[in-house]
PDB file of N, CA and C in Angstrom:
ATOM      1  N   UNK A   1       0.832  -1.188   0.000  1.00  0.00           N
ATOM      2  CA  UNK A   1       0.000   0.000   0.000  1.00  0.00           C
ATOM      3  C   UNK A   1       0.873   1.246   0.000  1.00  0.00           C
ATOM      4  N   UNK A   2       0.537   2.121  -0.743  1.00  0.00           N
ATOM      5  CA  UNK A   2       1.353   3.557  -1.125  1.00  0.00           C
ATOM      6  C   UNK A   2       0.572   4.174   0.180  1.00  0.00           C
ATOM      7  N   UNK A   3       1.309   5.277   0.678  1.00  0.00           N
ATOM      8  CA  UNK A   3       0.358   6.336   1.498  1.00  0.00           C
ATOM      9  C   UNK A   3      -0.033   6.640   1.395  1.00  0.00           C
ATOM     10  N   UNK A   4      -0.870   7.547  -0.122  1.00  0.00           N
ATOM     11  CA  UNK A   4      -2.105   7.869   0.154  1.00  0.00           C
ATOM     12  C   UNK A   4      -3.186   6.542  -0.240  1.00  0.00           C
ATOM     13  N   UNK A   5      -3.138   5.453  -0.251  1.00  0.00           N
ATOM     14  CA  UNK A   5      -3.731   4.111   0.237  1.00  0.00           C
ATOM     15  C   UNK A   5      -3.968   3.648   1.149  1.00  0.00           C
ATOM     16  N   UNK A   6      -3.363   4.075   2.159  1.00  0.00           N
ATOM     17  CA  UNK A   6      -3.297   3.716   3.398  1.00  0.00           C
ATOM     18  C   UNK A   6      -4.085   4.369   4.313  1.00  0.00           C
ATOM     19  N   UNK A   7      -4.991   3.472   5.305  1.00  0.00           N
ATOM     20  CA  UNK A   7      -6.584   3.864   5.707  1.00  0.00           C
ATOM     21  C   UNK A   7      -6.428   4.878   6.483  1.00  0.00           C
ATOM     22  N   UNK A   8      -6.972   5.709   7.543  1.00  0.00           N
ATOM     23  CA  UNK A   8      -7.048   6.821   8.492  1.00  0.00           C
ATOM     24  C   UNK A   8      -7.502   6.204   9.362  1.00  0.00           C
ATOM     25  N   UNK A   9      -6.048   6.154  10.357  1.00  0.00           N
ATOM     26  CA  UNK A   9      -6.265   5.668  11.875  1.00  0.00           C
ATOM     27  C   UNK A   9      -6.019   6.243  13.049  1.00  0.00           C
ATOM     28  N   UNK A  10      -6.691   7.850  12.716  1.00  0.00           N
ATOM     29  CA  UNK A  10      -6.251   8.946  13.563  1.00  0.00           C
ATOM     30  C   UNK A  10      -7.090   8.657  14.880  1.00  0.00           C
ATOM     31  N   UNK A  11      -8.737   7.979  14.390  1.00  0.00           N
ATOM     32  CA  UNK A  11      -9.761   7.778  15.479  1.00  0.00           C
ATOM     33  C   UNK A  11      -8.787   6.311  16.062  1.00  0.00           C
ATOM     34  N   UNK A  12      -8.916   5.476  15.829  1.00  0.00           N
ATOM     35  CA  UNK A  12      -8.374   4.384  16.395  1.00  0.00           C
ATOM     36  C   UNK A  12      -7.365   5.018  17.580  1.00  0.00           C
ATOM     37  N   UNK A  13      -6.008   5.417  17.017  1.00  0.00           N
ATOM     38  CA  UNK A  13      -4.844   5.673  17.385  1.00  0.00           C
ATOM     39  C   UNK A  13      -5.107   6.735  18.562  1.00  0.00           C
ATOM     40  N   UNK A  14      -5.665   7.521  18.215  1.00  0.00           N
ATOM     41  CA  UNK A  14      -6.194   8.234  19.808  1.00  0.00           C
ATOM     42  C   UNK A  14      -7.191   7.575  20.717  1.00  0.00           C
ATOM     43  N   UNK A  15      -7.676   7.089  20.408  1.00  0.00           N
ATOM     44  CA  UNK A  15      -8.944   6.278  21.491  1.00  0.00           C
ATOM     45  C   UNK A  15      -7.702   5.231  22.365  1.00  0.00           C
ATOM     46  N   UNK A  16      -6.626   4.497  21.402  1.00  0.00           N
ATOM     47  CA  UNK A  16      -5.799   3.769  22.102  1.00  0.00           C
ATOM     48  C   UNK A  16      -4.857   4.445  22.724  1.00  0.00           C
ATOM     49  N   UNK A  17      -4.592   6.018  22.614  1.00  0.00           N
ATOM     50  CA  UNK A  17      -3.537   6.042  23.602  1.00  0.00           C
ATOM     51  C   UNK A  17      -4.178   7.016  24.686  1.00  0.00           C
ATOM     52  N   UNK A  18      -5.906   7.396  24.589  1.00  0.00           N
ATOM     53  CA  UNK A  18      -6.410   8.033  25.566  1.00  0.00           C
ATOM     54  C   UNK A  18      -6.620   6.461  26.709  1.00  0.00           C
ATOM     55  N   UNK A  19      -6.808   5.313  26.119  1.00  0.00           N
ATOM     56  CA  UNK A  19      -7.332   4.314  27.121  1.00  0.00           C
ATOM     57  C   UNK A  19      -5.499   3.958  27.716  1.00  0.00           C
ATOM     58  N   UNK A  20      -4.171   3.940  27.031  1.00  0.00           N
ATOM     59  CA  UNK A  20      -3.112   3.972  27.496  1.00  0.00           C
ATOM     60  C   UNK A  20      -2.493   4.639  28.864  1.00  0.00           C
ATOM     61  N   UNK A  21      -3.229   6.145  28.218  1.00  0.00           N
ATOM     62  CA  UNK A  21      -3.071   7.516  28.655  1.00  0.00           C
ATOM     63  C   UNK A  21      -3.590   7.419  30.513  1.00  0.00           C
ATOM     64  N   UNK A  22      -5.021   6.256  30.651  1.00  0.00           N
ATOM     65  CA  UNK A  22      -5.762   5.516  31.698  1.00  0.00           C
ATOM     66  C   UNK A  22      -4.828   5.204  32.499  1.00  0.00           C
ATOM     67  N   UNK A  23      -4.798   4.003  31.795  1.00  0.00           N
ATOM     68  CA  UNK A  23      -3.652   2.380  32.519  1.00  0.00           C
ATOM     69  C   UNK A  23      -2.263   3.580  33.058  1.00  0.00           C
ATOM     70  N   UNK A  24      -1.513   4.568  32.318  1.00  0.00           N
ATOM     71  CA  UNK A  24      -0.466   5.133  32.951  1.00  0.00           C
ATOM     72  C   UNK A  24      -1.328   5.438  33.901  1.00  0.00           C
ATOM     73  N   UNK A  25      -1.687   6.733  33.871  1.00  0.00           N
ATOM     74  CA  UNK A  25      -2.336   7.427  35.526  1.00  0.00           C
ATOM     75  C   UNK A  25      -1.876   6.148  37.059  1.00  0.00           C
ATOM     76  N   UNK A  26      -3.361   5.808  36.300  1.00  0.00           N
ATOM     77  CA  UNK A  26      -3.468   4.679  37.485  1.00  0.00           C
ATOM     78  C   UNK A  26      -2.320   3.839  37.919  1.00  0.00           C
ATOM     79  N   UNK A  27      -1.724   3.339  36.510  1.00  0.00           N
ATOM     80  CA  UNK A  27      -0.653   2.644  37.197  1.00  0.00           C
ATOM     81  C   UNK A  27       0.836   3.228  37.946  1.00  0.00           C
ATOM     82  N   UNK A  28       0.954   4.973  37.568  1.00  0.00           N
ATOM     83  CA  UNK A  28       1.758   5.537  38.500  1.00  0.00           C
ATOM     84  C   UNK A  28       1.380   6.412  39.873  1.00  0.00           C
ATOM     85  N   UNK A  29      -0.166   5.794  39.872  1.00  0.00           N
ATOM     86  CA  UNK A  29      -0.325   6.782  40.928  1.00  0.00           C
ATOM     87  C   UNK A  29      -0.722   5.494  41.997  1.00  0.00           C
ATOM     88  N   UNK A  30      -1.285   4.287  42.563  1.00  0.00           N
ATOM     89  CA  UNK A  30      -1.563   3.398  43.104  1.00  0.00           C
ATOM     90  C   UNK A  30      -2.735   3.328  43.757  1.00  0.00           C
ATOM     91  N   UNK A  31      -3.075   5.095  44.497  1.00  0.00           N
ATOM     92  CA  UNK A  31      -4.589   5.401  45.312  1.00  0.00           C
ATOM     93  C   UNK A  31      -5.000   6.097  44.418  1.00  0.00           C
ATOM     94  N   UNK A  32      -4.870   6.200  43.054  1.00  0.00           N
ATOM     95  CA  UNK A  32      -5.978   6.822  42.034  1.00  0.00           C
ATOM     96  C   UNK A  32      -7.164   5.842  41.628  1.00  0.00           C
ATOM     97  N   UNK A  33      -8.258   6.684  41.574  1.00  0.00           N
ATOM     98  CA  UNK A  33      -9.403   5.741  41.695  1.00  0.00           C
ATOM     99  C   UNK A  33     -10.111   5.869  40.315  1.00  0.00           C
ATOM    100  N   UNK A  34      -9.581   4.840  39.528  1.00  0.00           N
ATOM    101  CA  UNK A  34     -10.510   4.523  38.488  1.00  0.00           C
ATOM    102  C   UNK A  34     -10.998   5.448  37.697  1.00  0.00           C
ATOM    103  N   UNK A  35     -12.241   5.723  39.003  1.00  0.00           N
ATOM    104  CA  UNK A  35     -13.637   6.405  38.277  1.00  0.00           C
ATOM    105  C   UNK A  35     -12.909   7.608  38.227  1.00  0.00           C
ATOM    106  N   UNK A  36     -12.477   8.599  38.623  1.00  0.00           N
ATOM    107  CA  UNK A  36     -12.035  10.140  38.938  1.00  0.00           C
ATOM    108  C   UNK A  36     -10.799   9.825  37.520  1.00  0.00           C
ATOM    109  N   UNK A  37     -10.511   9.271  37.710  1.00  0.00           N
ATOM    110  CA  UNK A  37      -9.398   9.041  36.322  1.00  0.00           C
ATOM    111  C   UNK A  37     -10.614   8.893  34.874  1.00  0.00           C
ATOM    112  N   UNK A  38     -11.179   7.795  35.015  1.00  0.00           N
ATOM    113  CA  UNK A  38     -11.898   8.045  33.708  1.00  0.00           C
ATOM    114  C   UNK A  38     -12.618   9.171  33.389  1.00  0.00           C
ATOM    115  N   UNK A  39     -13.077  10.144  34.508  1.00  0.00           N
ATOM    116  CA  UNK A  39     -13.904  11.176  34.467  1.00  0.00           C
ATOM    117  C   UNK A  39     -13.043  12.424  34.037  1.00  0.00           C
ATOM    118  N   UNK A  40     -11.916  12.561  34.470  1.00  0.00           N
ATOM    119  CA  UNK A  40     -11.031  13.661  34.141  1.00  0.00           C
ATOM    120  C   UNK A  40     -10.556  13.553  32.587  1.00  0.00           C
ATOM    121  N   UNK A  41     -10.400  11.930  31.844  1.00  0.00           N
ATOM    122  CA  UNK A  41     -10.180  11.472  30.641  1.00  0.00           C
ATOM    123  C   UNK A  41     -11.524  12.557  29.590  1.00  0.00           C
ATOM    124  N   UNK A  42     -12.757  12.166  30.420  1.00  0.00           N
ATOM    125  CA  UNK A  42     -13.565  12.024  29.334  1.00  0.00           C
ATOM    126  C   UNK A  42     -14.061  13.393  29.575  1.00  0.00           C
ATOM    127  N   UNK A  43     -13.761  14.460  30.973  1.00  0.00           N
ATOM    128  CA  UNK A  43     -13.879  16.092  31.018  1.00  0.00           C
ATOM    129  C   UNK A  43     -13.367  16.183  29.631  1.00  0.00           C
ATOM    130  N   UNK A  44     -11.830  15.659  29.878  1.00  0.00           N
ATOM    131  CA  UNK A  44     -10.900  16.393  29.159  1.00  0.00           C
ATOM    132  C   UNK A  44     -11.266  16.533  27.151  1.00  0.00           C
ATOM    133  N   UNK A  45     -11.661  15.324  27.354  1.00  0.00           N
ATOM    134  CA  UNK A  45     -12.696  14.489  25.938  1.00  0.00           C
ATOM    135  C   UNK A  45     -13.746  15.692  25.415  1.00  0.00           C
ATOM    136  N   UNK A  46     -14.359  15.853  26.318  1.00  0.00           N
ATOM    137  CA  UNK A  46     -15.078  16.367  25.945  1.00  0.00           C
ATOM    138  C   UNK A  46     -15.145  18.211  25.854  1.00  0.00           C
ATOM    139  N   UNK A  47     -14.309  18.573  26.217  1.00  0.00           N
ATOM    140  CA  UNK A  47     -13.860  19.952  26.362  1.00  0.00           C
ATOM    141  C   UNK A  47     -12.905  20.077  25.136  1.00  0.00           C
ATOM    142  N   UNK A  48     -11.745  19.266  24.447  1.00  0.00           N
ATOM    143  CA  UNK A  48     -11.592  19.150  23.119  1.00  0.00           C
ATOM    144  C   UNK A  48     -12.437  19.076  22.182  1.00  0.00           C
ATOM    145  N   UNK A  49     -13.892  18.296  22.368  1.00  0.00           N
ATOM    146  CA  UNK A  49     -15.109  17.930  21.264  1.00  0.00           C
ATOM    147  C   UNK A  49     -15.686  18.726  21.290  1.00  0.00           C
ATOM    148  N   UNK A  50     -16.094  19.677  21.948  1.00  0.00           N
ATOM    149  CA  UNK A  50     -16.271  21.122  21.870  1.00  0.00           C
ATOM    150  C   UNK A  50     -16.091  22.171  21.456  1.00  0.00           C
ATOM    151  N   UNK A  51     -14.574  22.258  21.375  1.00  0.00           N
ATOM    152  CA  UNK A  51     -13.896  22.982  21.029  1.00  0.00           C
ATOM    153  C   UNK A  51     -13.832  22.687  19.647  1.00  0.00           C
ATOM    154  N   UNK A  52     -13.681  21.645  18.967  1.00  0.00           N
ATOM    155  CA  UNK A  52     -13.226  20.995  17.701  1.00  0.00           C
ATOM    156  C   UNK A  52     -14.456  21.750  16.961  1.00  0.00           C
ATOM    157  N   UNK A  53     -15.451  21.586  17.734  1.00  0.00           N
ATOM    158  CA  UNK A  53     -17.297  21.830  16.885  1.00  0.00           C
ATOM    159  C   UNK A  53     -17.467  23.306  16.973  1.00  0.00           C
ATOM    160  N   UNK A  54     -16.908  24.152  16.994  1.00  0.00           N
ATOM    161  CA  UNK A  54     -17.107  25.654  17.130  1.00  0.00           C
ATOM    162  C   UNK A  54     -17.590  26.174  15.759  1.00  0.00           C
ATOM    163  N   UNK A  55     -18.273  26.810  15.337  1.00  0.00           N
ATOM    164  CA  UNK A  55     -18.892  27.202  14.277  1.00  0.00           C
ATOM    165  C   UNK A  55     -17.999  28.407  13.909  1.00  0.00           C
ATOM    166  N   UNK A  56     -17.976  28.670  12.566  1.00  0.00           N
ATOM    167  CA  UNK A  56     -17.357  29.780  12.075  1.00  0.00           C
ATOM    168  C   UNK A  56     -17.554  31.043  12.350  1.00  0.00           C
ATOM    169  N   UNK A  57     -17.508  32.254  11.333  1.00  0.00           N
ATOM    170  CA  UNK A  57     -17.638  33.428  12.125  1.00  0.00           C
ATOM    171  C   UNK A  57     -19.083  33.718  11.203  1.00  0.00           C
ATOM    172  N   UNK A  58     -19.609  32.910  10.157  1.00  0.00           N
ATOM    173  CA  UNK A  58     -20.376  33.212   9.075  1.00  0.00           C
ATOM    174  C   UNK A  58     -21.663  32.831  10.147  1.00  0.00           C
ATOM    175  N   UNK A  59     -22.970  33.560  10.499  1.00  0.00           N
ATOM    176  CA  UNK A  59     -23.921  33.656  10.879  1.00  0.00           C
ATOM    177  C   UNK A  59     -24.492  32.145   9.932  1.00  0.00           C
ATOM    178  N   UNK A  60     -24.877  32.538   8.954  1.00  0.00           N
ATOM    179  CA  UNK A  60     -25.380  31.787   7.884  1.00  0.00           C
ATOM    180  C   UNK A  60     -24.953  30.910   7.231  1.00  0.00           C
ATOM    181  N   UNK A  61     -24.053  30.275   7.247  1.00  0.00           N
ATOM    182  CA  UNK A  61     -22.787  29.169   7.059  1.00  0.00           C
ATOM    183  C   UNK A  61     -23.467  27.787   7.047  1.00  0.00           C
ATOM    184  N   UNK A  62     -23.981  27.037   6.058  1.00  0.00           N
ATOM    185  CA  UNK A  62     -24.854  26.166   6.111  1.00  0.00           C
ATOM    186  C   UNK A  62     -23.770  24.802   6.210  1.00  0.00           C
ATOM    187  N   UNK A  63     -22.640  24.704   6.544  1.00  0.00           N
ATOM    188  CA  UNK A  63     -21.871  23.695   6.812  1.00  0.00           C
ATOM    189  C   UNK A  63     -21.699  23.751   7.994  1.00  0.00           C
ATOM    190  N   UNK A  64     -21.635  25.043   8.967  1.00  0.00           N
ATOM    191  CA  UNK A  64     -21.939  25.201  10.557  1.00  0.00           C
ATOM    192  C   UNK A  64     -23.551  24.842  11.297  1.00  0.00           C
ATOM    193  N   UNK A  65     -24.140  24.855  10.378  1.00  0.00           N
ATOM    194  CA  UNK A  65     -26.040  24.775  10.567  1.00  0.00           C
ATOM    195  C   UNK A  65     -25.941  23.509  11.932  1.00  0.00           C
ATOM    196  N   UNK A  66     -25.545  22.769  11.869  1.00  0.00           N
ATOM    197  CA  UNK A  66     -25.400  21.644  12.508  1.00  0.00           C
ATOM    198  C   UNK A  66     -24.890  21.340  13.838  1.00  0.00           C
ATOM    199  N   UNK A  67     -24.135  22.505  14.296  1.00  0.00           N
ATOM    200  CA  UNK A  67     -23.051  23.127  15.039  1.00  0.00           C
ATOM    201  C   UNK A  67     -23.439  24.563  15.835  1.00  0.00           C
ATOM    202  N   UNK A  68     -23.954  25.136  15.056  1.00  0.00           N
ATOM    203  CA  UNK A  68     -24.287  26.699  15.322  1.00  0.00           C
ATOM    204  C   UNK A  68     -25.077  27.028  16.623  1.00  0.00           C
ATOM    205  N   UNK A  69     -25.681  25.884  17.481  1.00  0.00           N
ATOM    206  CA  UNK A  69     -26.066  26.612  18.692  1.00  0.00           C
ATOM    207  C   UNK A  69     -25.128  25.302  19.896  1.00  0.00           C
ATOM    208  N   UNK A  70     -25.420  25.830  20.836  1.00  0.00           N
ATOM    209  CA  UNK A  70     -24.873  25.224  22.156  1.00  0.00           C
ATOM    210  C   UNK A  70     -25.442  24.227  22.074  1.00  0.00           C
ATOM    211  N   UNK A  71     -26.519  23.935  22.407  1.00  0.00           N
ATOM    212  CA  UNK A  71     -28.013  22.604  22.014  1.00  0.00           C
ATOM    213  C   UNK A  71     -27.605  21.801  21.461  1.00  0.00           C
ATOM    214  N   UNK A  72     -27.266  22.705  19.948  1.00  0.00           N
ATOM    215  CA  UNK A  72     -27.052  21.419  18.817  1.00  0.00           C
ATOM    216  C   UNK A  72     -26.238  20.688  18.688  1.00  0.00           C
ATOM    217  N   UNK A  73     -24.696  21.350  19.172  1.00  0.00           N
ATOM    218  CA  UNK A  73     -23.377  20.729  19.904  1.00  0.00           C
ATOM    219  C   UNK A  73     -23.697  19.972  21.222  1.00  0.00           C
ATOM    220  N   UNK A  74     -24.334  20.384  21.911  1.00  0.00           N
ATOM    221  CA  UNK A  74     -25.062  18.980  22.782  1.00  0.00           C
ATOM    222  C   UNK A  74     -25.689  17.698  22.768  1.00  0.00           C
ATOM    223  N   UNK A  75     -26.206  17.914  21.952  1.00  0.00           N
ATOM    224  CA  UNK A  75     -27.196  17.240  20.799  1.00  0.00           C
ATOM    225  C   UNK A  75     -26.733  16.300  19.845  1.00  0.00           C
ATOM    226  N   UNK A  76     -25.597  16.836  19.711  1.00  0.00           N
ATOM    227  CA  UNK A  76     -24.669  15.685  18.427  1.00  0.00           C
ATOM    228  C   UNK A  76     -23.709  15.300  19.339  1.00  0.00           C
ATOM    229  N   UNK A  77     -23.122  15.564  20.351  1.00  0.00           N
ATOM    230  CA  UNK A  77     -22.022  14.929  21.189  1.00  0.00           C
ATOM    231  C   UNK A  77     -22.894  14.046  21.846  1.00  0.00           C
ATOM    232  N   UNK A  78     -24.055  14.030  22.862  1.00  0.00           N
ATOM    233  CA  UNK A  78     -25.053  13.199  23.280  1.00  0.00           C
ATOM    234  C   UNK A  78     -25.404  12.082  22.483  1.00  0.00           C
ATOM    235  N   UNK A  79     -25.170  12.077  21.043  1.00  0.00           N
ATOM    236  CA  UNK A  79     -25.565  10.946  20.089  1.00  0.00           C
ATOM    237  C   UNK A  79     -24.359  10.021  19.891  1.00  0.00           C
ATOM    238  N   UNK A  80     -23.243  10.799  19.912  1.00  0.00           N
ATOM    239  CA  UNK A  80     -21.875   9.984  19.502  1.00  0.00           C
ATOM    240  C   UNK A  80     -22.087   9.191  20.448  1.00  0.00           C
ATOM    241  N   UNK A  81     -21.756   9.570  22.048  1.00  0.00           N
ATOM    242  CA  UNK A  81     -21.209   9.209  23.170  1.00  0.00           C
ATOM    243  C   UNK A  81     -22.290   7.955  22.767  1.00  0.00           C
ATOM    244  N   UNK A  82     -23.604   8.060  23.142  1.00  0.00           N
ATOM    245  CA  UNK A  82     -24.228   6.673  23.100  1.00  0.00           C
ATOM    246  C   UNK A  82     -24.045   5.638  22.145  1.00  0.00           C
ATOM    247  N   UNK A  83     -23.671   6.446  20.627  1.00  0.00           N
ATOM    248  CA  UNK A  83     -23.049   5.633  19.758  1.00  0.00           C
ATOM    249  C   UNK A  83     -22.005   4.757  20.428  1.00  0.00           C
ATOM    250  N   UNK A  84     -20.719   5.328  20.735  1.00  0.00           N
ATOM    251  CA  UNK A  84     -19.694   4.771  21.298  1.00  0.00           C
ATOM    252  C   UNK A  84     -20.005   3.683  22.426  1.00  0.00           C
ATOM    253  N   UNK A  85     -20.986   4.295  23.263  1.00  0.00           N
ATOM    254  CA  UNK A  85     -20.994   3.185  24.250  1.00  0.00           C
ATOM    255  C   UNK A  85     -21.909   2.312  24.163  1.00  0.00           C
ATOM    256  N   UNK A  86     -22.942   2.244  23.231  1.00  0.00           N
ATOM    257  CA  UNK A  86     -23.530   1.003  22.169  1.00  0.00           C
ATOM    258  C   UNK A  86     -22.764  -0.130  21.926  1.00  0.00           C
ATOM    259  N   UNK A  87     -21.506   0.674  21.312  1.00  0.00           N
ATOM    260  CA  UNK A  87     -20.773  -0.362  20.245  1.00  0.00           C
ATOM    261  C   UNK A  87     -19.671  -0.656  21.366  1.00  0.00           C
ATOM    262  N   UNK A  88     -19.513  -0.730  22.507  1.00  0.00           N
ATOM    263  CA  UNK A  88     -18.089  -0.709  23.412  1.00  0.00           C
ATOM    264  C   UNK A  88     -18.087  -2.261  23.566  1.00  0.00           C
ATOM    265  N   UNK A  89     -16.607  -2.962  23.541  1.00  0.00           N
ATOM    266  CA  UNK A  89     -17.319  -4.231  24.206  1.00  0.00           C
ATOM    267  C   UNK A  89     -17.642  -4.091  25.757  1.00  0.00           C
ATOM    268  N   UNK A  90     -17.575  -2.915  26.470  1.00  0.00           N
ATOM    269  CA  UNK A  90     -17.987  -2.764  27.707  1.00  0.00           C
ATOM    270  C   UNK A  90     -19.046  -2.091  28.093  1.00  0.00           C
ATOM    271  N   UNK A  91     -19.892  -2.134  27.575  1.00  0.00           N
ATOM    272  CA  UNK A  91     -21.547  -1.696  27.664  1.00  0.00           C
ATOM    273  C   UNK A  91     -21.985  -2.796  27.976  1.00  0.00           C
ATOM    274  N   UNK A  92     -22.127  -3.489  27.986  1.00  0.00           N
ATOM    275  CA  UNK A  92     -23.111  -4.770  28.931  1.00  0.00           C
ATOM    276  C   UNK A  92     -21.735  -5.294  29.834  1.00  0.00           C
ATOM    277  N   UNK A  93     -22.298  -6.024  31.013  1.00  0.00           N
ATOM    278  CA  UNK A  93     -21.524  -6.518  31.787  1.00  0.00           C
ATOM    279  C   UNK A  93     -22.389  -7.781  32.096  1.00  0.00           C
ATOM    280  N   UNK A  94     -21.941  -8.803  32.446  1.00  0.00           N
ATOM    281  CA  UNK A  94     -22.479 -10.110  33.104  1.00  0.00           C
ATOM    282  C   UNK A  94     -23.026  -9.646  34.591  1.00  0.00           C
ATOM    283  N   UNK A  95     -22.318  -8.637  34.930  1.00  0.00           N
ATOM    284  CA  UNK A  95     -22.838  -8.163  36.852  1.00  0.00           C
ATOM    285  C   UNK A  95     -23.794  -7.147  35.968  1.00  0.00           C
ATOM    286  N   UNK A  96     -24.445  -6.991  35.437  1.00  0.00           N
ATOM    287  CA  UNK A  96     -25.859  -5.851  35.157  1.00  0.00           C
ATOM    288  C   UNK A  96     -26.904  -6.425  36.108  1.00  0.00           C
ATOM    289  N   UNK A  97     -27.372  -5.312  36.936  1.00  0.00           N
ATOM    290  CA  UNK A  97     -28.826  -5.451  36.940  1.00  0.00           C
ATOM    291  C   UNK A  97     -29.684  -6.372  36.234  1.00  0.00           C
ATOM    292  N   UNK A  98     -30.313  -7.708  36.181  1.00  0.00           N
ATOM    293  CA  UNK A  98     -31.021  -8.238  35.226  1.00  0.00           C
ATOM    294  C   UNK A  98     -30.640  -9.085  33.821  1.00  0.00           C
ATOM    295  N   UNK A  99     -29.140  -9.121  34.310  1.00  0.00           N
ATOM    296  CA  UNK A  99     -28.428  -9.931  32.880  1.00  0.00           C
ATOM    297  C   UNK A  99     -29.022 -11.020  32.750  1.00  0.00           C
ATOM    298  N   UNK A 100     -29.220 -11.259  31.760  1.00  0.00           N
ATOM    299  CA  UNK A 100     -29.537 -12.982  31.793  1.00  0.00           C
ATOM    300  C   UNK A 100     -30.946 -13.183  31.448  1.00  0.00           C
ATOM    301  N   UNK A 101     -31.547 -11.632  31.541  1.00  0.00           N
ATOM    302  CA  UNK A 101     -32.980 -12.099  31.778  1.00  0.00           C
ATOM    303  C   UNK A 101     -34.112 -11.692  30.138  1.00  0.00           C
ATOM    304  N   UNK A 102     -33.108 -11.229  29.272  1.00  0.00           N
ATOM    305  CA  UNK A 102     -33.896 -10.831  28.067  1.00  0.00           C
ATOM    306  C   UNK A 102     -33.666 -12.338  27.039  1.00  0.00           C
TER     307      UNK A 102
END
């Protein structure tokens, strides 16, 4: 495969070194707790995805339409995230509430 053949693994390659980015923390800190680690990950996540979605300076900019209010940037980050954690292999767990029972 020539390079410009070669697929785009910018999403991959960051998702693996934000979950890397995890395992360090925790594993140099020993009383870091998990949850406060994944939460500061996914602040941080999400304060970049924000930022990334900022609409131009054009009022009327029909490629910003999508983007252009606070809501709607709520609105489309609210859809990914469930996307993502749809498709996670860690969205169901065997310890759920009620596993077993559909």
């Amino acid at each position: 495969m020539t390079a410009i053949e070669q697929p785009d693994t910018t999403f991959d390659d960051t998702a693996r070194q934000t979950v890397e980015l995890g395992n360090r923390v925790l594993d140099q800190d020993g009383a870091a707790d998990s949850w406060e680690v994944a939460s500061g990950l996914l602040a941080g996540a999400v304060q970049f995805w924000l930022f990334s979605r900022q609409p131009c300076d054009d009022p009327f900019c029909e490629a910003c339409a999508e983007v252009s209010t606070a809501q709607r940037r709520l609105k489309m980050l609210l859809e990914e995230v469930q996307e993502l954690a749809e498709t996670s292999d860690y969205f169901e767990s065997v310890r759920d509430a009620g596993a077993g029972t559909h």
